[in-house]
N, C-alpha and C. Protein backbone atom coordinates (compact mmCIF):
# COMPACT_ATOMS: atom_id res chain seq x y z
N UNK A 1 -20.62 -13.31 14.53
CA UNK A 1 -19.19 -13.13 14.73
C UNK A 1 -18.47 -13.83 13.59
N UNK A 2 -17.12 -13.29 13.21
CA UNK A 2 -16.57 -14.01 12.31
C UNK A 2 -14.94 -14.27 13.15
N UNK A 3 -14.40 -15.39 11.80
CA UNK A 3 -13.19 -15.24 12.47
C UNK A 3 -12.17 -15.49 11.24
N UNK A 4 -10.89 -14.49 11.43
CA UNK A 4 -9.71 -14.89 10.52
C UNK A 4 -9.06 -15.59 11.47
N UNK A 5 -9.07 -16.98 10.52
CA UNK A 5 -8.12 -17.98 10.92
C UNK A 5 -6.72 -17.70 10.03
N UNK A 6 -5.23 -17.76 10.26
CA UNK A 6 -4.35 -17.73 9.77
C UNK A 6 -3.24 -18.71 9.95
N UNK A 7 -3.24 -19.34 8.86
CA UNK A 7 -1.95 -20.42 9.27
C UNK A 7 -0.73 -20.28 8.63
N UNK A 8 0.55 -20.48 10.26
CA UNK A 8 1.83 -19.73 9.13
C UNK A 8 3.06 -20.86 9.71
N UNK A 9 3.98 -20.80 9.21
CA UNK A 9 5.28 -21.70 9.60
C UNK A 9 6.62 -20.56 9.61
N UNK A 10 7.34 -20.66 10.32
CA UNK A 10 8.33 -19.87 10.75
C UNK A 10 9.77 -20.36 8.96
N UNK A 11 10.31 -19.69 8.97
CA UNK A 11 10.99 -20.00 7.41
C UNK A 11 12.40 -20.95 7.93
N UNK A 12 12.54 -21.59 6.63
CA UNK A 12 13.57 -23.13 7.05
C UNK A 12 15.12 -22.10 7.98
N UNK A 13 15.21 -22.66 8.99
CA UNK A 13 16.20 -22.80 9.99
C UNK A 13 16.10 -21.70 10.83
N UNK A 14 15.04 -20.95 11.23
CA UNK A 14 14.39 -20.20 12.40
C UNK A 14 13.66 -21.44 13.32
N UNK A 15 14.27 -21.05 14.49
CA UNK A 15 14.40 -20.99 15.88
C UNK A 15 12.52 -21.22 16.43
N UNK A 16 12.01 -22.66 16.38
CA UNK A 16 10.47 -22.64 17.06
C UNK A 16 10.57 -21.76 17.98
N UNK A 17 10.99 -22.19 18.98
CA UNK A 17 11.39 -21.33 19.95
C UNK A 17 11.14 -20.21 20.23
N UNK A 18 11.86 -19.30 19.48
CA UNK A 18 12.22 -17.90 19.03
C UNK A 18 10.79 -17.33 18.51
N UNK A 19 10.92 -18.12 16.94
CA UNK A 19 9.20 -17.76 16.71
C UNK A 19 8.28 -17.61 17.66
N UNK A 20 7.53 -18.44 18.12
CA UNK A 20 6.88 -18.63 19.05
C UNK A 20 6.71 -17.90 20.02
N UNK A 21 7.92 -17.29 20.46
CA UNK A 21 7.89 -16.17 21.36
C UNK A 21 7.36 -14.83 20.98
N UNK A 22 8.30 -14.58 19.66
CA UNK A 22 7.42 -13.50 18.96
C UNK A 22 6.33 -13.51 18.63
N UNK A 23 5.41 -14.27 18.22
CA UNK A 23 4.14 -14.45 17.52
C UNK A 23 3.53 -14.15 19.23
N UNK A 24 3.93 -14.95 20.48
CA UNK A 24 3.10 -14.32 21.26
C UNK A 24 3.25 -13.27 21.96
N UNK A 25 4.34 -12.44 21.80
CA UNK A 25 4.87 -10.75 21.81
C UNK A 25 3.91 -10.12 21.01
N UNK A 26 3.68 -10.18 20.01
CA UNK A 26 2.78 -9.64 18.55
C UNK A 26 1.42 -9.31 19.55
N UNK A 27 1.22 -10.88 19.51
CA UNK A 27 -0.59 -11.23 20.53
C UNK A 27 -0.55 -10.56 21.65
N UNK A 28 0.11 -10.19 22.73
CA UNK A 28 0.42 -9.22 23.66
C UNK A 28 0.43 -8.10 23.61
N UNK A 29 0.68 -7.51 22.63
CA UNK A 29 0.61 -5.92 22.34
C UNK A 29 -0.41 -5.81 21.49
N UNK A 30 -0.54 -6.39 20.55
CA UNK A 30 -2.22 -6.16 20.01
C UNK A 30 -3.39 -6.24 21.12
N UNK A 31 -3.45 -7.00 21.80
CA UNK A 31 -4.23 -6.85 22.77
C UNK A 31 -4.47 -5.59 24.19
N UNK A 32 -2.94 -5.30 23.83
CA UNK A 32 -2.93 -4.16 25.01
C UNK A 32 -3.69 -3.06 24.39
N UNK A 33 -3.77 -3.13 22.60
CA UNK A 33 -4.10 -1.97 22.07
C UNK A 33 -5.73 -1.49 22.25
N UNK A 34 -6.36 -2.87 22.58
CA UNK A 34 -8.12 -2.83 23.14
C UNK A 34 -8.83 -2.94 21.36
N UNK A 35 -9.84 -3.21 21.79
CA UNK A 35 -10.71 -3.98 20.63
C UNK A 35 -10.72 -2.50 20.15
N UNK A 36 -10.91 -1.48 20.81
CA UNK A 36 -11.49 -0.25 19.70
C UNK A 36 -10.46 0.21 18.45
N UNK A 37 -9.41 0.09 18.92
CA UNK A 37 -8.38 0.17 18.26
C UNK A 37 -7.84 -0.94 17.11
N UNK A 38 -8.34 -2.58 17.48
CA UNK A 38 -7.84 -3.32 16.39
C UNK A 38 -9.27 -3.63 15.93
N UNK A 39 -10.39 -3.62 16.55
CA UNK A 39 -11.34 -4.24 15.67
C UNK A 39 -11.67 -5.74 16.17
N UNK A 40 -10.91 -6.55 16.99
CA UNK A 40 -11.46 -7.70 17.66
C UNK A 40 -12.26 -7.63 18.63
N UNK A 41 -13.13 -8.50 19.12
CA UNK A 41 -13.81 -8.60 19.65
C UNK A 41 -13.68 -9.33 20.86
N UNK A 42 -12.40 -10.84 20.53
CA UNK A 42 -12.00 -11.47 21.90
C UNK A 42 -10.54 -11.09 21.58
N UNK A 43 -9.67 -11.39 22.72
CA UNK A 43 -8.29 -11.30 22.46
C UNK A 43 -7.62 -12.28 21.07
N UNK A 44 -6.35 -11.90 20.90
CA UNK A 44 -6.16 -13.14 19.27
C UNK A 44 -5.80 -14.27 20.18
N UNK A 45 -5.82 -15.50 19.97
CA UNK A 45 -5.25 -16.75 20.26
C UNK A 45 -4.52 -17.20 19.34
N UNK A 46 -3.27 -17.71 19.86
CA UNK A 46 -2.13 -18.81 18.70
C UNK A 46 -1.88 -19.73 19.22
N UNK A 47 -1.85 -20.95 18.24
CA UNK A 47 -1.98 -22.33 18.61
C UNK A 47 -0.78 -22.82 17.83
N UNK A 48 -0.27 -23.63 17.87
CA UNK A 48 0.70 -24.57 17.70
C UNK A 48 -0.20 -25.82 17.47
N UNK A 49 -0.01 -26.53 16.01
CA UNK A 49 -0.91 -27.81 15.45
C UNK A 49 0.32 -28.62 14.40
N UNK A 50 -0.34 -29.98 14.41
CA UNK A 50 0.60 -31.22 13.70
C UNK A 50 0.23 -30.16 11.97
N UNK A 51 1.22 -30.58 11.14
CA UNK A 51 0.71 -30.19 9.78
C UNK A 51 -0.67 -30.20 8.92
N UNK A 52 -0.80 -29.20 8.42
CA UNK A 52 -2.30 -29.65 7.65
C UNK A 52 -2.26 -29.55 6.14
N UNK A 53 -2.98 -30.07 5.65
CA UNK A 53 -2.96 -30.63 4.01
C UNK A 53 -2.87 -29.30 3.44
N UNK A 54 -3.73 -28.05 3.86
CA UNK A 54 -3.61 -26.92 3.10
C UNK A 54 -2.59 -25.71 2.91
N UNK A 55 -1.38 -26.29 4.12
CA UNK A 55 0.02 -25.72 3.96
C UNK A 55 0.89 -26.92 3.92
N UNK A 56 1.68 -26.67 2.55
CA UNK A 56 2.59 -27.68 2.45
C UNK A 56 3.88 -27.68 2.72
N UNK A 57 4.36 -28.28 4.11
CA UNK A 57 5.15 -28.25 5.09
C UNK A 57 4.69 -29.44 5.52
N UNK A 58 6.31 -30.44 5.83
CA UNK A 58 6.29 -31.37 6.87
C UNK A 58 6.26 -30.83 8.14
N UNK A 59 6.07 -29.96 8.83
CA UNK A 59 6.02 -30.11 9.85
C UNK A 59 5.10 -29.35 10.86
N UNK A 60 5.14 -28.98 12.24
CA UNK A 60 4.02 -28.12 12.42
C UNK A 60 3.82 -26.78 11.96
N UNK A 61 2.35 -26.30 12.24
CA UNK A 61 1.91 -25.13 12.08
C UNK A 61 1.47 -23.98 13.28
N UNK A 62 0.92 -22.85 12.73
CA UNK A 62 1.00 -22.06 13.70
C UNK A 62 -0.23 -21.77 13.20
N UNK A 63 -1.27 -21.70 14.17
CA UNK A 63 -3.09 -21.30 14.29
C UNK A 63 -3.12 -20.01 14.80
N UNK A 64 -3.52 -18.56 13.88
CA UNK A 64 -3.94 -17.57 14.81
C UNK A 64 -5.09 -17.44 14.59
N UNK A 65 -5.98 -17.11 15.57
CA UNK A 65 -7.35 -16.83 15.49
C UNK A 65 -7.72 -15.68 15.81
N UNK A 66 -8.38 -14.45 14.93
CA UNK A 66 -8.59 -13.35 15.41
C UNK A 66 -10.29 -13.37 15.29
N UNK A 67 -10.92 -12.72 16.04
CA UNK A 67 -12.38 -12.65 16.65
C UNK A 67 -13.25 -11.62 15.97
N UNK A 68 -13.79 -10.86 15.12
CA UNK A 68 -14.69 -9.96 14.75
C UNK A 68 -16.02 -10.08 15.17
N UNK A 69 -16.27 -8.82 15.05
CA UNK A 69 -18.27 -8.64 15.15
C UNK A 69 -18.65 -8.62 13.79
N UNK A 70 -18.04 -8.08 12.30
CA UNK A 70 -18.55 -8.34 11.34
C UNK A 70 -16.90 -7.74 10.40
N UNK A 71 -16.83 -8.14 9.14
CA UNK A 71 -16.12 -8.34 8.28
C UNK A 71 -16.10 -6.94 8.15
N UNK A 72 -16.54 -5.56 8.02
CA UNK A 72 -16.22 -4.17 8.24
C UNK A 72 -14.92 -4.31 9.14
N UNK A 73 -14.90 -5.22 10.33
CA UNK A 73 -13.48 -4.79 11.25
C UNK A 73 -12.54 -5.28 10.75
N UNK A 74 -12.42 -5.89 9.69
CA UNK A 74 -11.23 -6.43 9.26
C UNK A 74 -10.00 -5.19 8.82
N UNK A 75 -10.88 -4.27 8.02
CA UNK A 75 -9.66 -3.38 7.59
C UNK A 75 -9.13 -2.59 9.02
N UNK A 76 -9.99 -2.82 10.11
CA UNK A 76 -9.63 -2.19 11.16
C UNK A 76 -7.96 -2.43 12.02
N UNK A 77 -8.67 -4.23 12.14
CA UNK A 77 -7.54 -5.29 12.62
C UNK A 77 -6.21 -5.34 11.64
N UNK A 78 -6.43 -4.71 10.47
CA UNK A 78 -5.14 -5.83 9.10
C UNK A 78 -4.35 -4.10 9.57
N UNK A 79 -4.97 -2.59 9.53
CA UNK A 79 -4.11 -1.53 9.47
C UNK A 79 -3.41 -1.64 10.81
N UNK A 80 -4.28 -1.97 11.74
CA UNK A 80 -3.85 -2.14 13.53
C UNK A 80 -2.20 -2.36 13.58
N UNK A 81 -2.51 -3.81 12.90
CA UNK A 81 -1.68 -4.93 13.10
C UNK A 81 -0.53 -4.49 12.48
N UNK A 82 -0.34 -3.70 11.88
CA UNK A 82 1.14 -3.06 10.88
C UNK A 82 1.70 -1.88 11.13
N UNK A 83 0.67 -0.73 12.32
CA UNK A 83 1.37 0.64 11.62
C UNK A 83 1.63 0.78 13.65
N UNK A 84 2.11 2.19 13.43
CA UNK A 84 1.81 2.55 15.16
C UNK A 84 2.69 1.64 15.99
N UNK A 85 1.81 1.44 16.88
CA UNK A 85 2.64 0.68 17.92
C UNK A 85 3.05 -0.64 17.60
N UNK A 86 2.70 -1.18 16.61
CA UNK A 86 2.27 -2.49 16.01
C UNK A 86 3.73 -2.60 15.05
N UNK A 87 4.13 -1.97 14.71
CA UNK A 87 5.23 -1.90 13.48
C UNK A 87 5.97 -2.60 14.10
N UNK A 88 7.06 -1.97 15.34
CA UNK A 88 8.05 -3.33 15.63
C UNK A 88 7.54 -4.63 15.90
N UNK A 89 6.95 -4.69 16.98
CA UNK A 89 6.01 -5.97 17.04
C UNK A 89 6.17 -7.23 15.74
N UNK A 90 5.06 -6.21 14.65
CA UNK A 90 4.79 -6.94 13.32
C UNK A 90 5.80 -7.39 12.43
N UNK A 91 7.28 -6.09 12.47
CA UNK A 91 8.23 -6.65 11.89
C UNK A 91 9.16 -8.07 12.36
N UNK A 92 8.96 -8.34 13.79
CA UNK A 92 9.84 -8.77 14.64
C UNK A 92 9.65 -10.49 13.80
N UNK A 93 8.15 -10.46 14.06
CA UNK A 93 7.67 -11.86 13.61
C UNK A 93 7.49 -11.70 12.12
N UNK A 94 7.05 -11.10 11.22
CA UNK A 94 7.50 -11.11 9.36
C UNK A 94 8.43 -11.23 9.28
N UNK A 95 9.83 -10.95 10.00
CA UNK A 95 11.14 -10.96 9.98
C UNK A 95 12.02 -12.93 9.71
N UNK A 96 10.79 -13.37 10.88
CA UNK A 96 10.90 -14.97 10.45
C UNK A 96 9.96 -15.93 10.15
N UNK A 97 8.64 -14.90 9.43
CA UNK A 97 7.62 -16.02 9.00
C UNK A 97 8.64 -16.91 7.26
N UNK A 98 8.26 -18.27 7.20
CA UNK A 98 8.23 -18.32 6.07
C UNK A 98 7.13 -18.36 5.18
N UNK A 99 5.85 -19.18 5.28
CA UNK A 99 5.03 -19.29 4.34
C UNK A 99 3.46 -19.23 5.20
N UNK A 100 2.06 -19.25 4.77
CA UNK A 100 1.39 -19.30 5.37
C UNK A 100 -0.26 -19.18 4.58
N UNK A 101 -1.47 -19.07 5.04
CA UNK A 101 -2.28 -18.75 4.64
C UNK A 101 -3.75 -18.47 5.13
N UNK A 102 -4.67 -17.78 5.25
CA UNK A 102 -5.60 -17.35 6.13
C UNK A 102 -7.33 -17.97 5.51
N UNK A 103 -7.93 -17.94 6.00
CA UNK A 103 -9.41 -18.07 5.30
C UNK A 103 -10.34 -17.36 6.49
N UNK A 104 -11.12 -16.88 5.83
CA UNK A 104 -12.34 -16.14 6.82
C UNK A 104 -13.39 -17.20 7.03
N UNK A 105 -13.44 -17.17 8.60
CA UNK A 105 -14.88 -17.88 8.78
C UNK A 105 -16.14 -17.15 9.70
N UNK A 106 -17.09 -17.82 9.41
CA UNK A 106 -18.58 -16.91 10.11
C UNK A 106 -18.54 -18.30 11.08
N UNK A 107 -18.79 -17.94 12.44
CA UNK A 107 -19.29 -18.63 13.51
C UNK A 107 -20.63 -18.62 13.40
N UNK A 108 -20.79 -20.27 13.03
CA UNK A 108 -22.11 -20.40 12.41
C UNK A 108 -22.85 -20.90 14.15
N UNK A 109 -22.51 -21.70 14.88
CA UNK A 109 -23.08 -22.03 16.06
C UNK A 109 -21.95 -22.14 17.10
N UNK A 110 -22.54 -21.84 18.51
CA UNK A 110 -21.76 -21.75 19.47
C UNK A 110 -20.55 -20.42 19.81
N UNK A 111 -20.34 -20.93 20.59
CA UNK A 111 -18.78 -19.13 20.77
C UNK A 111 -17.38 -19.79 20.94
N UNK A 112 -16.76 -18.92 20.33
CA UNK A 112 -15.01 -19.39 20.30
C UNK A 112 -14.73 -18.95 21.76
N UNK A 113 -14.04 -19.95 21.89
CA UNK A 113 -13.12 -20.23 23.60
C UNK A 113 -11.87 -20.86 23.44
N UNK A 114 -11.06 -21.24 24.38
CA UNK A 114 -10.05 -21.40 23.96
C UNK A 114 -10.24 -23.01 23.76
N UNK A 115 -9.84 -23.81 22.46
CA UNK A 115 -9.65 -25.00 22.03
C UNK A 115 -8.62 -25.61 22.30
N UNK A 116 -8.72 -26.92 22.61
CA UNK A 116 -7.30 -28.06 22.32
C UNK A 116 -8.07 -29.37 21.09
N UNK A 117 -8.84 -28.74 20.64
CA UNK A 117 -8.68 -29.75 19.40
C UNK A 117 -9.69 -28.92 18.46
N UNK A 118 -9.42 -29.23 16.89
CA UNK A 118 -10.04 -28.80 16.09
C UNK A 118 -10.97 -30.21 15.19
N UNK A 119 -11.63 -29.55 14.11
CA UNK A 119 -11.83 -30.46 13.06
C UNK A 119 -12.24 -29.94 11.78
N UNK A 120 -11.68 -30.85 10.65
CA UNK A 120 -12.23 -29.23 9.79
C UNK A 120 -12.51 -30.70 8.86
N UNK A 121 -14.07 -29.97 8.12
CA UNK A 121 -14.49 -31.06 7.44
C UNK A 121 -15.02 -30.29 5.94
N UNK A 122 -15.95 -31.26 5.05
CA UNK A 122 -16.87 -30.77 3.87
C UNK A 122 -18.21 -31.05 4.40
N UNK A 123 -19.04 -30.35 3.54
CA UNK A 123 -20.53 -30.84 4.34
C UNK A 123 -20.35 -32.22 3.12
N UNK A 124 -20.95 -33.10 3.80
CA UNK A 124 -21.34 -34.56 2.98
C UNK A 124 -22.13 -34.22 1.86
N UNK A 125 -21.44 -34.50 0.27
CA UNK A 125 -22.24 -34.07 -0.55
C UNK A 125 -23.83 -34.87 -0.10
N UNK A 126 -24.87 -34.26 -1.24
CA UNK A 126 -26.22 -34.80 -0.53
C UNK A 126 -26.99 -34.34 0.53
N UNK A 127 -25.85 -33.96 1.77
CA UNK A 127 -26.28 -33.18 3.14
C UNK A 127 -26.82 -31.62 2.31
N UNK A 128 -27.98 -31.79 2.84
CA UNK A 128 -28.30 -29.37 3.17
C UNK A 128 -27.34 -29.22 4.49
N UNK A 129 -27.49 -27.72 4.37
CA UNK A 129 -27.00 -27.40 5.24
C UNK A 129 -27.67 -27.21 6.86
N UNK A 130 -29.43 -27.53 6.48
CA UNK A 130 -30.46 -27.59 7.87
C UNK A 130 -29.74 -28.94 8.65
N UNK A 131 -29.81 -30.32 7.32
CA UNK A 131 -29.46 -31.67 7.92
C UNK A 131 -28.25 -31.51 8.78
N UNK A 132 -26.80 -30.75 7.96
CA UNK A 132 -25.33 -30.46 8.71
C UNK A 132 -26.01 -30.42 10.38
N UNK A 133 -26.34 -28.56 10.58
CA UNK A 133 -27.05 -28.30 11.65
C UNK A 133 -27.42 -29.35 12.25
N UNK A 134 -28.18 -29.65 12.24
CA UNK A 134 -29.23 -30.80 12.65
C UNK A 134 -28.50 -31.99 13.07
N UNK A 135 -27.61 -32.38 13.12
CA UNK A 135 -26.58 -33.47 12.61
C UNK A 135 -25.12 -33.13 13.75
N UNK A 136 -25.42 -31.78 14.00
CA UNK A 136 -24.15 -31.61 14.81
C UNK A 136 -24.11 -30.72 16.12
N UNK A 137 -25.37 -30.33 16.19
CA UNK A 137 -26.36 -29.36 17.15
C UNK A 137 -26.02 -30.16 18.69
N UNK A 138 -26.09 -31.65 18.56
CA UNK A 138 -25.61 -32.29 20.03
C UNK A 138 -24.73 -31.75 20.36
N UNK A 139 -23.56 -31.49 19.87
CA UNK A 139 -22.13 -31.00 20.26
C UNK A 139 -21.45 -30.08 20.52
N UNK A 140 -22.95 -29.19 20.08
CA UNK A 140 -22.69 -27.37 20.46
C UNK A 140 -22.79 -27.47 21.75
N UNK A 141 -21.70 -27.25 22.49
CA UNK A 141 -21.88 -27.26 24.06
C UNK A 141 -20.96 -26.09 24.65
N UNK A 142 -21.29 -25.53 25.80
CA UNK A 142 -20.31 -24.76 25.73
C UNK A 142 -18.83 -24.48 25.31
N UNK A 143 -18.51 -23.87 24.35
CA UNK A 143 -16.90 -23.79 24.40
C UNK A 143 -16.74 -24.31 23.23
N UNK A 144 -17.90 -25.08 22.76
CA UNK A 144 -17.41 -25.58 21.49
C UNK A 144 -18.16 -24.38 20.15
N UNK A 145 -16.83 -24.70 19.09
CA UNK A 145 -18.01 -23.34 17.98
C UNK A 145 -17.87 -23.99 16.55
N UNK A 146 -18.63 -23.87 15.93
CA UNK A 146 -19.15 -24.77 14.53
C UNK A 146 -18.62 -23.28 13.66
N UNK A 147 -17.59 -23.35 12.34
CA UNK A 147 -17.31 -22.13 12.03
C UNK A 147 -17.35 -22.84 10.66
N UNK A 148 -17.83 -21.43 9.59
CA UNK A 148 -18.09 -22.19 8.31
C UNK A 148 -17.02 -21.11 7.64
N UNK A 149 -16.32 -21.28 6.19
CA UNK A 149 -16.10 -20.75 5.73
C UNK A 149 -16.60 -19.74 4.47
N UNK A 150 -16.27 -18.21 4.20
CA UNK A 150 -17.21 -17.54 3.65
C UNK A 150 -16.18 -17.79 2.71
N UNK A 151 -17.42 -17.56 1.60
CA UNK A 151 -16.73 -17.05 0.30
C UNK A 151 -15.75 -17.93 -0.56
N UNK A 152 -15.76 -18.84 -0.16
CA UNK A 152 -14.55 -20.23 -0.45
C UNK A 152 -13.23 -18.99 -0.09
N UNK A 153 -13.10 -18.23 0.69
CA UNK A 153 -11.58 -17.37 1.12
C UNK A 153 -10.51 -18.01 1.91
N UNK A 154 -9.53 -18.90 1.40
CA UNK A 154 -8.44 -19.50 1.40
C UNK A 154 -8.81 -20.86 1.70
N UNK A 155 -7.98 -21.78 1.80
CA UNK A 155 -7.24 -23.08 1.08
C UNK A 155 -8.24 -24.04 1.86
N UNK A 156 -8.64 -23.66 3.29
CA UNK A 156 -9.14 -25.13 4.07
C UNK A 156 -10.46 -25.50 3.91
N UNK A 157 -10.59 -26.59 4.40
CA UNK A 157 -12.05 -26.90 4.37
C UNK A 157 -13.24 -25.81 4.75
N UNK A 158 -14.45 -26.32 4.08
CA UNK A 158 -14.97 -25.56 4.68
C UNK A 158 -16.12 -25.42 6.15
N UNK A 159 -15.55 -26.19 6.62
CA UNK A 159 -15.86 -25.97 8.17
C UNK A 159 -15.03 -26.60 9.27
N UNK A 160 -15.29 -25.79 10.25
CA UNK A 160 -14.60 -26.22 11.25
C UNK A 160 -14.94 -26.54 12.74
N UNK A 161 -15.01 -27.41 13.48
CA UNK A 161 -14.97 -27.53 14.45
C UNK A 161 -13.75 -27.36 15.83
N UNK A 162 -14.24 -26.23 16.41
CA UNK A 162 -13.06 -25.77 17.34
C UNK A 162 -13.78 -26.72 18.79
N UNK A 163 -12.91 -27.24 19.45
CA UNK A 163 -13.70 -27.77 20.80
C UNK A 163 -12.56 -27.45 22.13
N UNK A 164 -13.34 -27.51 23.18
CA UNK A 164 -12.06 -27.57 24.36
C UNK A 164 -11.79 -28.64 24.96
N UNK A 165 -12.10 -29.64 24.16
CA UNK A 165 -11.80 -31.42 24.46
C UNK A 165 -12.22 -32.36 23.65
N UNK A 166 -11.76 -33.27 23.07
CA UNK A 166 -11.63 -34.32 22.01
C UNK A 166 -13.38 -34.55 21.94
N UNK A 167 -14.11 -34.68 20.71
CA UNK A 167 -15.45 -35.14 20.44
C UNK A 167 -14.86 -36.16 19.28
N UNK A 168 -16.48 -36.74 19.63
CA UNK A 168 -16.29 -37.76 18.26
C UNK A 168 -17.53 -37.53 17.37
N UNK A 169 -16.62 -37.10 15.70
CA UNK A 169 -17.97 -36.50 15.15
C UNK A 169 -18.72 -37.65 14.36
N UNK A 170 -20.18 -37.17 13.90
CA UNK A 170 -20.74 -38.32 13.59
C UNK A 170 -20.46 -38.00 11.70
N UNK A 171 -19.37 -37.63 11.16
CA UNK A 171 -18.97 -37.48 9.76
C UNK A 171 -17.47 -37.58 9.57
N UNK A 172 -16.71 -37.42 8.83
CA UNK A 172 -15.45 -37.63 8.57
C UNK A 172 -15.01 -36.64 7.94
N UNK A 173 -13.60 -36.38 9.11
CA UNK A 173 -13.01 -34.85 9.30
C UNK A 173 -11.55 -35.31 9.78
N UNK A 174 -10.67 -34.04 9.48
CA UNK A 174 -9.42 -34.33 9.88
C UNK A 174 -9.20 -33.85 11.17
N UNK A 175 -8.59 -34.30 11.84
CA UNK A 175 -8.62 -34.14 13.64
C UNK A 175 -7.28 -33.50 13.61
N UNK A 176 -7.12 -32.89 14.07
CA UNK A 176 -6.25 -31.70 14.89
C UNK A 176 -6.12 -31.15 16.32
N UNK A 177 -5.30 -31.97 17.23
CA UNK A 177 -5.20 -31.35 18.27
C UNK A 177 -4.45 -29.94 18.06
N UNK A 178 -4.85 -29.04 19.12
CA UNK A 178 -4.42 -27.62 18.93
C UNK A 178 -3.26 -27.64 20.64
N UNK A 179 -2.09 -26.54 20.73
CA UNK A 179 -1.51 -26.35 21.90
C UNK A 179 -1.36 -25.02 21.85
N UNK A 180 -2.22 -24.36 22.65
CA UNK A 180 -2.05 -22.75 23.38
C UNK A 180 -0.74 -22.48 23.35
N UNK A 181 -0.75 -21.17 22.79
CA UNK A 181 1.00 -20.82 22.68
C UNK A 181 0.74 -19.84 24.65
C-alpha cells in the first residue's frame, strides 16, 4: 500500500474554521464517490497538526492522507479529485488553500488507521535498513504503520511513524500530535 501524504495551510486571513469545513466537505464527497472511482483504498483522512519544518508557516497545518494499492491509482485519485462531481467540492477548498506540499510514501510495516500522533524521522546514518526494521518492529502494533518515503518525492523526512497513541521511539524524530478533522 502506499500513501499521499499532503500538507497544506489555508492562505493569510481565511477563516480555520471555514477551511476546515471545506477540506472535510471535499473528504465527504470523495468518499461517497467509492474507491473504484477515486482509486483509494481506505477513505482520505485530514488532520489538523502544530507546524512542521517542511512548510514554512508559523502556524498549524493540515495532514491529508490518501490510501492506494499501488502508485498506478494515483492518476486515478489526482483526475477524481478535480473533474465531475469533484469540481465544486475541489474548487470550494483551492478557493482558500494558501501554500502546501505532498510526498509519496510506501507503507513499509503495519496498516494505516486513524492516528493522534505522528513521527517523522532519518534512518540513523550507519543504520541499514534490516537494523531500522529490526529496531522498530516492537512497535508495529496494531494501528500503528511505519511509512517510508519513495523516491525522495517532496520535502519531509523520510519516514514516518503514524500511531493511535503517543510511543516512545528508540531514535530521534520530530513528534507530532495529529487532531481528526
Amino acid at each position: 500500500m502506499i500513501a499521499y501524504l499532503f500538507w497544506h495551510t489555508p492562505r493569510a486571513g481565511v477563516d480555520e474554521a471555514q477551511y476546515a469545513a471545506k477540506l472535510i466537505h471535499f473528504h465527504e464527497e470523495l468518499e461517497q464517490l467509492g474507491s473504484g472511482s477515486t482509486g483509494l483504498a481506505l477513505d482520505p483522512v485530514a488532520y489538523s497538526l502544530p507546524e512542521v519544518p517542511w512548510i514554512p508557516v508559523n502556524r498549524s497545518v493540515y495532514l491529508d492522507v490518501y490510501a492506494m494499492d499501488s502508485t498506478s491509482r494515483m492518476e486515478t485519485l489526482n483526475s477524481a479529485a478535480v473533474s465531475g462531481p469533484m469540481l465544486q467540492p475541489h474548487q470550494e477548498i483551492a478557493a482558500l488553500y494558501g501554500s502546501g506540499a505532498g510526498s509519496l510514501y510506501d507503507v513499509r510495516a503495519g496498516q494505516l488507521g486513524p492516528a493522534t500522533d505522528s513521527y517523522w524521522f532519518a534512518k540513523p546514518q550507519g543504520m541499514t535498513y534490516a537494523e531500522l526494521d529490526a529496531l522498530l518492529n516492537p512497535l508495529i502494533t496494531p494501528g500503528v504503520a511505519l511509512l517510508r518515503r519513495l523516491m525522495v518525492l517532496g520535502p519531509s523526512p523520510e519516514f514516518c511513524l503514524l500511531s493511535p497513541a503517543p510511543l516512545t521511539l528508540p531514535l530521534t524524530a520530530e513528534h507530532r500530535p495529529l487532531t481528526t478533522l
